[in-house]
Protein backbone atom coordinates (compact mmCIF):
# COMPACT_ATOMS: atom_id res chain seq x y z
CA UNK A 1 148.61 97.64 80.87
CA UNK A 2 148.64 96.78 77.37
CA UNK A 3 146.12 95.19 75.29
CA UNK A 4 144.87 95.00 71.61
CA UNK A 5 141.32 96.61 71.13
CA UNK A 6 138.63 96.15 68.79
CA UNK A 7 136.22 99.28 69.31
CA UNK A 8 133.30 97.95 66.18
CA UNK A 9 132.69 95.27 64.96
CA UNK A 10 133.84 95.07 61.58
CA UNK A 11 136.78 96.83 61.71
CA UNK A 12 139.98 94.52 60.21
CA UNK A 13 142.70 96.27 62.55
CA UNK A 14 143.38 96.47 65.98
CA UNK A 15 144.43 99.11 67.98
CA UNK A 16 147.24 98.63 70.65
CA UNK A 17 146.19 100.67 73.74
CA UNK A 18 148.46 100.68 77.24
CA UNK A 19 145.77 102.13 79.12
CA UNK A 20 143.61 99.01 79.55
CA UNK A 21 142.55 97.66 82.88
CA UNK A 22 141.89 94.11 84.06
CA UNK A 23 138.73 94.30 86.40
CA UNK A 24 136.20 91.44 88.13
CA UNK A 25 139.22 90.24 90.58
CA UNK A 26 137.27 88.96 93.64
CA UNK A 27 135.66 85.70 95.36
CA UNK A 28 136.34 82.76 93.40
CA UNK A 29 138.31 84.71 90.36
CA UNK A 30 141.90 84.55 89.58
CA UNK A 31 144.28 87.18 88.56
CA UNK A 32 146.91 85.70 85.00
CA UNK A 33 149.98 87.66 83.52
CA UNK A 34 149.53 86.47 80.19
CA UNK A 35 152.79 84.85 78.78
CA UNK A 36 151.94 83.94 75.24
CA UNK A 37 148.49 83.62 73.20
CA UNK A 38 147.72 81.79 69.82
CA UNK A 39 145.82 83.87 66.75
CA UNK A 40 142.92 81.59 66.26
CA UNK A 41 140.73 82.13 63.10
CA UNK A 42 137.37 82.42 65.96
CA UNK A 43 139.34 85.63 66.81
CA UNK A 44 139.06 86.75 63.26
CA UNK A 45 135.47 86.06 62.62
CA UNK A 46 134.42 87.45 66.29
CA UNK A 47 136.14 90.46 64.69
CA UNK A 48 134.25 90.48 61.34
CA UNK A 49 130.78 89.68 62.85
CA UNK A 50 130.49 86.02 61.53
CA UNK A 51 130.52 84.65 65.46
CA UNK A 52 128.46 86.46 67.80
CA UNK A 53 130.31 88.63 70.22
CA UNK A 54 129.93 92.13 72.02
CA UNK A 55 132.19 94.96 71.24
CA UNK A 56 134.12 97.17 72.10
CA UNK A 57 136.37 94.08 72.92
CA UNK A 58 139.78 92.65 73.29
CA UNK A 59 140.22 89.10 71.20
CA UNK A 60 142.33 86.30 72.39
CA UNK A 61 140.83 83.05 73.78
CA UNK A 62 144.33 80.96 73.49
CA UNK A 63 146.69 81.90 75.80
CA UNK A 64 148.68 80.96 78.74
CA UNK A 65 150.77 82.41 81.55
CA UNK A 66 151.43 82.53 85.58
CA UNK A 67 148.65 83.29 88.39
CA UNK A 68 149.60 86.45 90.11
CA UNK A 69 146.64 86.90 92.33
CA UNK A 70 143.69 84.22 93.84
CA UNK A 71 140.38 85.62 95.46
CA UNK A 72 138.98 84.53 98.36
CA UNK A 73 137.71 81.06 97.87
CA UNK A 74 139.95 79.72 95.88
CA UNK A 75 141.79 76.64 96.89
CA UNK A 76 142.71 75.18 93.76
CA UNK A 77 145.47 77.46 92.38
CA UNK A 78 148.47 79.64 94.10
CA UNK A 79 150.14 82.82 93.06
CA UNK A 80 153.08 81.57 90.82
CA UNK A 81 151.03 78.69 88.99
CA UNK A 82 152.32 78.34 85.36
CA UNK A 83 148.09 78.12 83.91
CA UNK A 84 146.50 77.80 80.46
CA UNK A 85 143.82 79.48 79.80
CA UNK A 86 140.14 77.26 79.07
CA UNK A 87 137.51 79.79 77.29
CA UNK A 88 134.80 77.02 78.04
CA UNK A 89 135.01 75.28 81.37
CA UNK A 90 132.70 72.67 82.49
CA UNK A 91 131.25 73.52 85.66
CA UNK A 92 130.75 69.64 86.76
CA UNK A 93 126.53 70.20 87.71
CA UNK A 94 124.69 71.29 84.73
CA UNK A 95 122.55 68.78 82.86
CA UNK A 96 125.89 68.64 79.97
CA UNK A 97 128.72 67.98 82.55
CA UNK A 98 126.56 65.18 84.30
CA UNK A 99 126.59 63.75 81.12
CA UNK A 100 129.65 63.78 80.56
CA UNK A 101 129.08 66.28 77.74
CA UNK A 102 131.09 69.25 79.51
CA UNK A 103 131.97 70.77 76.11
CA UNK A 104 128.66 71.58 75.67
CA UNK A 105 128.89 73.44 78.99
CA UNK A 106 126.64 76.56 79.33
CA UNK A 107 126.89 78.40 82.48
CA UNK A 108 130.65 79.32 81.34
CA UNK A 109 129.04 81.20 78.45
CA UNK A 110 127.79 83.82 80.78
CA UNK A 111 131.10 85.11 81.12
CA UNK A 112 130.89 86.04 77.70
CA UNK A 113 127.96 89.13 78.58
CA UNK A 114 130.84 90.46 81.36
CA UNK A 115 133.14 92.87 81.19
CA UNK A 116 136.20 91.96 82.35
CA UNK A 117 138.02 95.11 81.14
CA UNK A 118 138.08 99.02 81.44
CA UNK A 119 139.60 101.73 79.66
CA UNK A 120 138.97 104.85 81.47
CA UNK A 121 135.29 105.18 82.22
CA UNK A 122 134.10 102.59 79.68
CA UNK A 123 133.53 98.95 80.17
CA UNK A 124 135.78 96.44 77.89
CA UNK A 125 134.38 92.56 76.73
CA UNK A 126 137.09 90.39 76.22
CA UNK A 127 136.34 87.54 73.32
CA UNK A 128 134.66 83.98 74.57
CA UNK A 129 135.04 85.58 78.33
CA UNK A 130 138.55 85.41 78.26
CA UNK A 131 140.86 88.40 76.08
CA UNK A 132 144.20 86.83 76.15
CA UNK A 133 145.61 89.97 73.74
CA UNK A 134 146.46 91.42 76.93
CA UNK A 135 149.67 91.59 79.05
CA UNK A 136 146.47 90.59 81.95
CA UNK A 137 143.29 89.43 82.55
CA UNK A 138 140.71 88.38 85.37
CA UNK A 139 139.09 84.83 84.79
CA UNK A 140 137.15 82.39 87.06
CA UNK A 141 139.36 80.01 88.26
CA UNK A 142 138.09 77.04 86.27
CA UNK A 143 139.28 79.36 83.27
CA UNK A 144 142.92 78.68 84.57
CA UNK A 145 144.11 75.17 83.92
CA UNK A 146 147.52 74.53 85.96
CA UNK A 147 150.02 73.19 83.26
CA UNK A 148 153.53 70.77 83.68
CA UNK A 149 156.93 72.41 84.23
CA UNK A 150 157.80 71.09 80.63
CA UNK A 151 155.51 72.80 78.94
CA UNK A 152 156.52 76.11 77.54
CA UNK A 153 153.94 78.72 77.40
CA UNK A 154 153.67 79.02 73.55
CA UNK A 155 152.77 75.19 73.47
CA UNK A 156 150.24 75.45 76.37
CA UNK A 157 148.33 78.50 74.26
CA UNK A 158 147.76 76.08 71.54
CA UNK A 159 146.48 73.50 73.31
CA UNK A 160 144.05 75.59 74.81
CA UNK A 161 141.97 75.48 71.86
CA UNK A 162 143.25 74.73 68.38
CA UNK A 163 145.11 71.33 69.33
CA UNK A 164 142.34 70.36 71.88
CA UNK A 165 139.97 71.27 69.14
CA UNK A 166 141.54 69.41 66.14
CA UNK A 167 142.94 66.41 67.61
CA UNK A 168 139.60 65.82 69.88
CA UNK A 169 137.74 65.70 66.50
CA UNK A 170 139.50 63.12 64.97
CA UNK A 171 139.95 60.99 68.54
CA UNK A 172 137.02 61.85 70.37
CA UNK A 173 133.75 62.75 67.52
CA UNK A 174 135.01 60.74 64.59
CA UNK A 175 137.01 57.89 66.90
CA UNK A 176 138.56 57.50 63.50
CA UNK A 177 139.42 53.78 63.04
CA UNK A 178 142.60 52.14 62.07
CA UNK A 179 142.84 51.68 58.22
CA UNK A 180 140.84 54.10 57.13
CA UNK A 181 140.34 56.55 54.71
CA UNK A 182 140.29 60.51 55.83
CA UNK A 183 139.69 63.68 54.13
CA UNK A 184 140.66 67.42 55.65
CA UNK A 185 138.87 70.15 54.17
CA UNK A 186 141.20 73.70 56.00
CA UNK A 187 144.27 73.03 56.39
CA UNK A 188 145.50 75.63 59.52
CA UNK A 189 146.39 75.43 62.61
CA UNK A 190 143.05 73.17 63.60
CA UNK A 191 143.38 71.26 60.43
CA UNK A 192 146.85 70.21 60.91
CA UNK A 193 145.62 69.25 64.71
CA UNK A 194 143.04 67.43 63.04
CA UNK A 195 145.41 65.12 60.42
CA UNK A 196 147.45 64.51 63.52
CA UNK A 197 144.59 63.16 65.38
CA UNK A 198 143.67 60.86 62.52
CA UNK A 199 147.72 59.68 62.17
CA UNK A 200 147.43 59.06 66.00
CA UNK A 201 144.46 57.31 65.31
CA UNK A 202 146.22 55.38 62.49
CA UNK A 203 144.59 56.33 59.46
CA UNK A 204 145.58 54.71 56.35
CA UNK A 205 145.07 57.56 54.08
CA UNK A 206 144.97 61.15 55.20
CA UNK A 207 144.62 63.43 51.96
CA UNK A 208 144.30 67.16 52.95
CA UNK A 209 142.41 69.96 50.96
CA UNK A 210 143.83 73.29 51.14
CA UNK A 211 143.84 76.09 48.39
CA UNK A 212 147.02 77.53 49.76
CA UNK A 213 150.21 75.68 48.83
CA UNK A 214 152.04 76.80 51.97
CA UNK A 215 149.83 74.62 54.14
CA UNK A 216 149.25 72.04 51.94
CA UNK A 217 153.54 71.51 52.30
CA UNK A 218 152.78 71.54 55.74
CA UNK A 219 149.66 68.89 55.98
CA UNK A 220 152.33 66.47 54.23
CA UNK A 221 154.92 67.39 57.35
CA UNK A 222 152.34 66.60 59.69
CA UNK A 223 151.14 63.32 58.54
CA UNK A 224 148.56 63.63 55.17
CA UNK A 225 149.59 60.90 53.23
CA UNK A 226 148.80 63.43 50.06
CA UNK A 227 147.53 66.94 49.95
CA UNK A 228 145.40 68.74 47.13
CA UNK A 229 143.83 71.30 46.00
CA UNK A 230 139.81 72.02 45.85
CA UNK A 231 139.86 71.34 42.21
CA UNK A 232 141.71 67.98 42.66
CA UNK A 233 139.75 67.02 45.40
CA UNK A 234 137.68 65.02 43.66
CA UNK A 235 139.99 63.24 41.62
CA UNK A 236 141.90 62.19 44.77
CA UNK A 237 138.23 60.60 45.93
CA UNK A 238 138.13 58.46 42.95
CA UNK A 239 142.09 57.31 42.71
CA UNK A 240 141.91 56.36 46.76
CA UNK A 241 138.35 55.03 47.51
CA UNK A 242 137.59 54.03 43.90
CA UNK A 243 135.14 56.63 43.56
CA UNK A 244 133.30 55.42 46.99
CA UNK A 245 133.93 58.19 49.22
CA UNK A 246 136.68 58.76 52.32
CA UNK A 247 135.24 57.01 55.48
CA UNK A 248 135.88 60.77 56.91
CA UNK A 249 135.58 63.81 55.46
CA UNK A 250 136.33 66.78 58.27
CA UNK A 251 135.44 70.07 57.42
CA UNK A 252 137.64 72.81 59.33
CA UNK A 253 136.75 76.19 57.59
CA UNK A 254 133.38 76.89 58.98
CA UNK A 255 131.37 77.21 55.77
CA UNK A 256 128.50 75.41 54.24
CA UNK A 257 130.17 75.49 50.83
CA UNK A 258 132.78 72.94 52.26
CA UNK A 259 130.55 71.05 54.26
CA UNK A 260 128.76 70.42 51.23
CA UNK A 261 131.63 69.14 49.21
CA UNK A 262 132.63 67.44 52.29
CA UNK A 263 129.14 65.64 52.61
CA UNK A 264 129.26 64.67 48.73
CA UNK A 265 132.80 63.18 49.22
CA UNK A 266 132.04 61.38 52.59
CA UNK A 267 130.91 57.26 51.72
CA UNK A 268 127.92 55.62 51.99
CA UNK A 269 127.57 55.35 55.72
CA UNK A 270 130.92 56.99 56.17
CA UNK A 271 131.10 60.57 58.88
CA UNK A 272 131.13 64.02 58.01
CA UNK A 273 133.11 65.55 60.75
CA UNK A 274 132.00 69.59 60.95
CA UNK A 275 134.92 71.22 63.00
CA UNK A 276 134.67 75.04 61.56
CA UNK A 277 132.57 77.60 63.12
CA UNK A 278 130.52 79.28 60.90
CA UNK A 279 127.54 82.29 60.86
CA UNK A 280 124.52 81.90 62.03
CA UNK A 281 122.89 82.52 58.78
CA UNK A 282 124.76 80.32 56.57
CA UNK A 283 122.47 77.77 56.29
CA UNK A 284 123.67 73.68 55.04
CA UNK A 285 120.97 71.85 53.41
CA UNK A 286 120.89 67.76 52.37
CA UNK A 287 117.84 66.64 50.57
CA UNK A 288 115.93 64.56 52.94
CA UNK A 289 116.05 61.47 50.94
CA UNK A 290 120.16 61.62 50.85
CA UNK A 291 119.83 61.69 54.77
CA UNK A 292 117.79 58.87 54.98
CA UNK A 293 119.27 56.19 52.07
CA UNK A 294 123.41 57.35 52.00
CA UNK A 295 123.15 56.91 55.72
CA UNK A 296 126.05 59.40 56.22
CA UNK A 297 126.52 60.60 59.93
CA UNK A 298 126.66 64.17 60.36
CA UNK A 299 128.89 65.11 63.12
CA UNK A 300 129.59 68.16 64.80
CA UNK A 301 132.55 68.88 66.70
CA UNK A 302 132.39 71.54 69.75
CA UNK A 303 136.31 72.03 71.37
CA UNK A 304 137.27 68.54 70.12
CA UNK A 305 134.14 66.92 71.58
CA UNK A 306 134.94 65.75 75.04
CA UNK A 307 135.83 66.53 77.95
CA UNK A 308 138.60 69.37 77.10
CA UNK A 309 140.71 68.56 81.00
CA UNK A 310 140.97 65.09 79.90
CA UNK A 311 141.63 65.90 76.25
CA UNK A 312 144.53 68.76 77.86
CA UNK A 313 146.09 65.58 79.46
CA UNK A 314 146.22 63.78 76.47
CA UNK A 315 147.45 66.15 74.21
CA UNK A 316 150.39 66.82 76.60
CA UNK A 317 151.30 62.74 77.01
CA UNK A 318 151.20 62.44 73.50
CA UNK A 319 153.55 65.90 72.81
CA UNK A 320 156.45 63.95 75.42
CA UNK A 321 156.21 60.76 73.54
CA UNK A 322 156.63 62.47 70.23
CA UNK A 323 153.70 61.22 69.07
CA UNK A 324 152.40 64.75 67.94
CA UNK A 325 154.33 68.01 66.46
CA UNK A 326 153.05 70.89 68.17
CA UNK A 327 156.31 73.13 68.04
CA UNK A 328 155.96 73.63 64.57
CA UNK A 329 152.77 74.60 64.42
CA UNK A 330 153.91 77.98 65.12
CA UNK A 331 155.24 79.47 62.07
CA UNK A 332 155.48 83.00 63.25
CA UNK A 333 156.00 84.97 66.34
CA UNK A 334 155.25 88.62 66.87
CA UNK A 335 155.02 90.90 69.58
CA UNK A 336 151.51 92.92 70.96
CA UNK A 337 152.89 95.78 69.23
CA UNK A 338 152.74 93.78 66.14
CA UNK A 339 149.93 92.09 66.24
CA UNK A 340 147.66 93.36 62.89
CA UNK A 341 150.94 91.19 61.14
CA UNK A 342 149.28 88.08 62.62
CA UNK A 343 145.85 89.31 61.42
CA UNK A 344 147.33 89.44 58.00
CA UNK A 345 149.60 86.32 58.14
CA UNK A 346 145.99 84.49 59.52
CA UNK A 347 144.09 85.78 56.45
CA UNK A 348 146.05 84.90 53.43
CA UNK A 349 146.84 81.96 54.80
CA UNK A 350 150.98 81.96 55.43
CA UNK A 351 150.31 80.98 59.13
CA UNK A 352 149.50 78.01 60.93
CA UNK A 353 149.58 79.71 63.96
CA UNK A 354 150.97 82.94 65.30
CA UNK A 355 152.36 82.87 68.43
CA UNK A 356 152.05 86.08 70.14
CA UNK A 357 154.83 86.51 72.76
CA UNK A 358 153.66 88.95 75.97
C-alpha cells in the first residue's frame, strides 16, 4: 500500500513509498482504509523534532475512513463502519478516566513505542500511534470512533483533533463566559476552532492575532469580531479593555514567546488559555510575585480538555445546527502523491487545513 514516510527526523520532505505494510491486526485491534486525513501542525513539529516521536515514521494522527477488518474480541465495531480515527483514547480505568480526566489518558500513549508498520524487513512507527498518511492502518479499537451517515469523511478527520482541540478549549478549559472579552494568539486550523468555540460560547469580543493576512481574513469569517497583527496587538488591548487586559487570551502556536505576550495581555484575574504544543526545552517563566498578586489562571489545554467522545458528539450537533463552519476550514485538498504541497501550504501559513483525500 501507499504511505508517506519520514526516514530522520529532521528531514522537511516526505517520501511517498507503495511498499508499506499495515501490521499488529489481531485480538482486540481493528483493521481502517483510510478515506481522508487532516495536515495538523503536531505532524510538522513530530517531523522537525520539537514533539517527541520515534522515526523512521509515517505522520498523520487526523484521519478517518471505513473498518475493513475486526480481531477477535471485538464487539463494538463491524467491517463496513464509516470510523474516525482518536490518537488518544481513554481507556475508562486508569486513575485520569475515573476522574473524568480521560484526555489526560496514559495507557493509550504506549501505542506510540509500537510499530504498527513495515517496509520490507524494517519496522515502521506511525505518529501519536496512529499514521493516517496511509491508504491503511492497524489501531486498537478504541482508536476507531464510529461516525453518523452525514458526516463526510473530510469533516470527521478534522474533528478528530483540530476541531475537538480548539473548540474544547474555549468550551471545556476556558468555559468562556457570555460577554466577554477574548484574545487568539495562531490563527490556523485550531485557532479558527478556537474563535468558534468562544462565538458558541458568546463572546462579546473575539480579536484574533495572526501575522499572516490570509488567516487573519479568515478569523473575521469565522467569528473574530476584529483581527490584528502582533504589532497591533497591543493597541487592540487598550482600545477594547481600556488597557485592562482580554478576560482570555488563548495561545495556539506552541511557543513561550506567545504565551508570554499572551500572559501580559490576559487581565487581572482573567485566563491564559495555552492550546499550542511546544518543545520540551522551551521553557515559560512568570516572576513569582506576578503569579501570586495579578491572580491570572494559567490554563493548559490537552485535546480540548475533556472528554474527547463527548466533545466528538458535540462538535457534530453543533456542525447540523449550523452553529459551527467546519467545511471551510479546508482550504486545500491534495492527493498522497502530493502531499510535501500540504507541508508547504502548512508552513507559510496559506492553509487552514489540508485535506488529504486517500
Amino acid at each position: 500500500m501507499r504511505a508517506a514516510l519520514q526516514s530522520e527526523i529532521g528531514q522537511d520532505k516526505l517520501e511517498v513509498v507503495d511498499d508499506m505494510e499495515a501490521v499488529g491486526f489481531g485480538p482486540g485491534k481493528v483493521r481502517i482504509r483510510v478515506r481522508a486525513t487532516g495536515l495538523c501542525h503536531s505532524d510538522l513539529s513530530a517531523m522537525s523534532g520539537v514533539l517527541p516521536q520515534p522515526a523512521p515514521f509515517i505522520p498523520g494522527h487526523e484521519g478517518s475512513g471505513v473498518i475493513t477488518d475486526v480481531g477477535d474480541g471485538v464487539t463494538s465495531h463491524r467491517i463496513g463502519d464509516r470510523v474516525l480515527v482518536c490518537w488518544l483514547p481513554p481507556c475508562g480505568h486508569c486513575p485520569s478516566c475515573t476522574r473524568g480526566q480521560g484526555h489526560l489518558c496514559l495507557e493509550a500513549f504506549g501505542n506510540v513505542a509500537t510499530p504498527n508498520f513495515k517496509r520490507a524487513s524494517s519496522d515502521i512507527f506511525g505518529f501519536a500511534g496512529t499514521g493516517t498518511f496511509s491508504e491503511e492502518m492497524v489501531v486498537p479499537a478504541a482508536c476507531a470512533v464510529p461516525i453518523p451517515d452525514d458526516v463526510p469523511f473530510d469533516i470527521a478527520a478534522l474533528i478528530g483533533c483540530g476541531v475537538t482541540t480548539g473548540l474544547g478549549a474555549a468550551i471545556n478549559t476556558a468555559k468562556v463566559e457570555a460577554g466577554s472579552s477574548v484574545a487568539v494568539v495562531g490563527c490556523g486550523g485550531v485557532g479558527i476552532s478556537v474563535i468558534q468555540g468562544a462565538k458558541v460560547q458568546g463572546a462579546a469580543q473575539i480579536v484574533a492575532v495572526d501575522p499572516v493576512e490570509s488567516r487573519r481574513e479568515a478569523a473575521l469569517r469565522f467569528g473574530a469580531t476584529e483581527a490584528v497583527s502582533p504589532e497591533e496587538f497591543a493597541d487592540a488591548k487598550n482600545r477594547i479593555t481600556a488597557g485592562e487586559g482580554f478576560d482570555y487570551v488563548f495561545e495556539v502556536v506552541g511557543k513561550s514567546a506567545t504565551a508570554q505576550k499572551a500572559y501580559e495581555m490576559t487581565r487581572r484575574g482573567g485566563s491564559v488559555v495555552v492550546v499550542g504544543a511546544g518543545a520540551l526545552d522551551d521553557n515559560f517563566q512568570i516572576n513569582m510575585f506576578s503569579l501570586f498578586f495579578d491572580e491570572k489562571k494559567i490554563l493548559p489545554s490537552m485535546y480540548g480538555g475533556g472528554d474527547v467522545l463527548r466533545s466528538y458528539e458535540r462538535t457534530i450537533a453543533l456542525w447540523r445546527a449550523g452553529r459551527i463552519d467546519l467545511a471551510n476550514l479546508i482550504t486545500h485538498r491534495v492527493s498522497l502523491a502530493e502531499v510535501n504541497e500540504a507541508l508547504d501550504q502548512m508552513r507559510t501559513g496559506v492553509a487552514l487545513r489540508t485535506c488529504i483525500e486517500l
